[in-house]
C-alpha atoms as a PDB file:
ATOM      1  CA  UNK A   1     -84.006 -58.445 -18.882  1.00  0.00           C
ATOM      2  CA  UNK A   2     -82.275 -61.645 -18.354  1.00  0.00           C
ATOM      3  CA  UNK A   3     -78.473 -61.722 -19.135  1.00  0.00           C
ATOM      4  CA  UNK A   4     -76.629 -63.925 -20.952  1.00  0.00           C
ATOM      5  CA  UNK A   5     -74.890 -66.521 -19.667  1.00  0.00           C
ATOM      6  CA  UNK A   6     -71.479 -67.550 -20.816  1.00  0.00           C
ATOM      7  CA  UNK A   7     -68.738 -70.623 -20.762  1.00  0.00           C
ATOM      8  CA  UNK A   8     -67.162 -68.678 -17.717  1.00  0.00           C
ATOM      9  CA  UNK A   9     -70.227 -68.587 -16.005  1.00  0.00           C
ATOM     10  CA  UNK A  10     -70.838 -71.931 -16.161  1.00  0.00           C
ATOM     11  CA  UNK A  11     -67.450 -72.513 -15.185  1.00  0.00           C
ATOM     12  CA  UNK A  12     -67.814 -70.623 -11.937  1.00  0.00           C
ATOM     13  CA  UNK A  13     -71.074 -72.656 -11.095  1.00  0.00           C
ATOM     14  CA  UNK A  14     -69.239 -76.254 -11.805  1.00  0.00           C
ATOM     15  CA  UNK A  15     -66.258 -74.805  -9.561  1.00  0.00           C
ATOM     16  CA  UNK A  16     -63.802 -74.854 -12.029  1.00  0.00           C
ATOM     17  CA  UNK A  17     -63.301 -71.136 -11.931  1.00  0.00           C
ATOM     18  CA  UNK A  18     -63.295 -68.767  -8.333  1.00  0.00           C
ATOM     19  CA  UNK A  19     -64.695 -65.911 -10.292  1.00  0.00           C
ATOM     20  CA  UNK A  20     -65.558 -64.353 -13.830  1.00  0.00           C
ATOM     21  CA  UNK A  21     -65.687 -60.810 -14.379  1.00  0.00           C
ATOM     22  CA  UNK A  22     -66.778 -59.695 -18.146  1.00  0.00           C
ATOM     23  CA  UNK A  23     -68.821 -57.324 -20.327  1.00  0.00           C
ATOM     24  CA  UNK A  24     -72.072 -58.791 -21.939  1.00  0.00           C
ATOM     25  CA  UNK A  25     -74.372 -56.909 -24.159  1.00  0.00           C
ATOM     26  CA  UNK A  26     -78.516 -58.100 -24.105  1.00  0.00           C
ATOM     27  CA  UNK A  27     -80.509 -59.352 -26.586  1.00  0.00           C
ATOM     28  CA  UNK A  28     -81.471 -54.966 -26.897  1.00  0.00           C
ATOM     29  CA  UNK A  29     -78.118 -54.620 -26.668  1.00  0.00           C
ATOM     30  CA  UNK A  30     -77.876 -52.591 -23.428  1.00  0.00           C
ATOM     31  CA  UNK A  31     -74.370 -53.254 -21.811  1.00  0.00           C
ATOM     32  CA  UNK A  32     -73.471 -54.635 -18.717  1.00  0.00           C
ATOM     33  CA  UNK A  33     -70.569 -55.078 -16.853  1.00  0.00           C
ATOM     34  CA  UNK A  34     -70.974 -58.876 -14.930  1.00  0.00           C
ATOM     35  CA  UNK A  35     -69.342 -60.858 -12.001  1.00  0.00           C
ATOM     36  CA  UNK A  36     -70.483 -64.368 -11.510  1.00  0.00           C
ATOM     37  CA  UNK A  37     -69.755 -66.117  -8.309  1.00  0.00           C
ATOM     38  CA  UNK A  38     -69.655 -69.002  -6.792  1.00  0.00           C
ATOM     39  CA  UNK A  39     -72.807 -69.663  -3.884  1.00  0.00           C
ATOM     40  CA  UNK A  40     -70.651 -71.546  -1.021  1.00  0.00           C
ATOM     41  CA  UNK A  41     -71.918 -75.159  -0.754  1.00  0.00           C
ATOM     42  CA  UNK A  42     -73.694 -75.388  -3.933  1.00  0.00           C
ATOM     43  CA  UNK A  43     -72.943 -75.852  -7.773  1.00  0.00           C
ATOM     44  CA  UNK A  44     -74.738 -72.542  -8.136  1.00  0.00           C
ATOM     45  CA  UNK A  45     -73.291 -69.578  -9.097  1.00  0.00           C
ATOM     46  CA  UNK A  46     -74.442 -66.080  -8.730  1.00  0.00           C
ATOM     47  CA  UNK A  47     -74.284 -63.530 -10.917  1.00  0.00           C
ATOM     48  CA  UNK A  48     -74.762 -59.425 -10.496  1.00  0.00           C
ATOM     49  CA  UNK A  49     -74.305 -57.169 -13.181  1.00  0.00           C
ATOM     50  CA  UNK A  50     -74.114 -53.166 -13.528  1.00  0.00           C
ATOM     51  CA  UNK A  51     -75.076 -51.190 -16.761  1.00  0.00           C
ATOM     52  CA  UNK A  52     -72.181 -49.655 -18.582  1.00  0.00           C
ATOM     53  CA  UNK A  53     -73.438 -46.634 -19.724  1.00  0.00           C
ATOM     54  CA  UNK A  54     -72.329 -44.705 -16.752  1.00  0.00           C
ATOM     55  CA  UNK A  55     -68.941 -45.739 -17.844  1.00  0.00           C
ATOM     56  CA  UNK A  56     -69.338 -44.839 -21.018  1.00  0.00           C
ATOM     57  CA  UNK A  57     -70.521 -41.457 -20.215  1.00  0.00           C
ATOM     58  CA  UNK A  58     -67.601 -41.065 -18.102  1.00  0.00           C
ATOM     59  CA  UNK A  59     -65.051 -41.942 -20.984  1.00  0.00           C
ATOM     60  CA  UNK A  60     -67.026 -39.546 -23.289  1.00  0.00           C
ATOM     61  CA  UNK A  61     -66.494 -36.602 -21.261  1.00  0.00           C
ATOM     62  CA  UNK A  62     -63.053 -37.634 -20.535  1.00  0.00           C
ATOM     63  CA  UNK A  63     -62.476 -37.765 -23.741  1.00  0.00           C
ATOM     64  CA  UNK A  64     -63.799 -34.085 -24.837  1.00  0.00           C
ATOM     65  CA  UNK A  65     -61.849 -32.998 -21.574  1.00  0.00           C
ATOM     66  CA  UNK A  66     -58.360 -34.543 -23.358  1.00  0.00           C
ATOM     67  CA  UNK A  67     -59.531 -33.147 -26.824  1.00  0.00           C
ATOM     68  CA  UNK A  68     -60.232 -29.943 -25.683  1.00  0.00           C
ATOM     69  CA  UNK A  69     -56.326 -29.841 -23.237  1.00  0.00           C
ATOM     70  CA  UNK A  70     -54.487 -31.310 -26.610  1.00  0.00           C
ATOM     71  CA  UNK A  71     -56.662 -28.059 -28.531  1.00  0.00           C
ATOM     72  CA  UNK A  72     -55.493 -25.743 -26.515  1.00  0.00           C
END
């Protein structure tokens, strides 16, 4: 699944930017955390991404957890 690119990606390639760190959903909507770099001698950029639902599972329990202390 390709990911979407964005104005601070493009940024990062032109060299305007040393970094962009965001969220960006696909077009399934799955959720990824992304950081786009710059590739050192080049106007390319390079971008790696990680799915958020680990995240999000994290929050959720941390949330019950919280609910659950504030219950009690």
């Amino acid at each position: 699944q390709p990911l979407p690119v964005g104005l601070e990606d493009v940024a990062v390639a032109r060299g305007d930017r040393r970094q962009a760190i965001h969220s960006v959903r696909t077009e399934d909507g799955a959720g990824y955390r992304m950081l786009t770099r710059p590739l050192p001698g080049t106007d390319v950029a390079v971008s790696v991404a990680r799915p958020l639902d680990e995240v999000e599972r994290s929050l959720d329990t941390l949330a019950l957890v919280l609910g659950a202390v504030a219950l009690a």
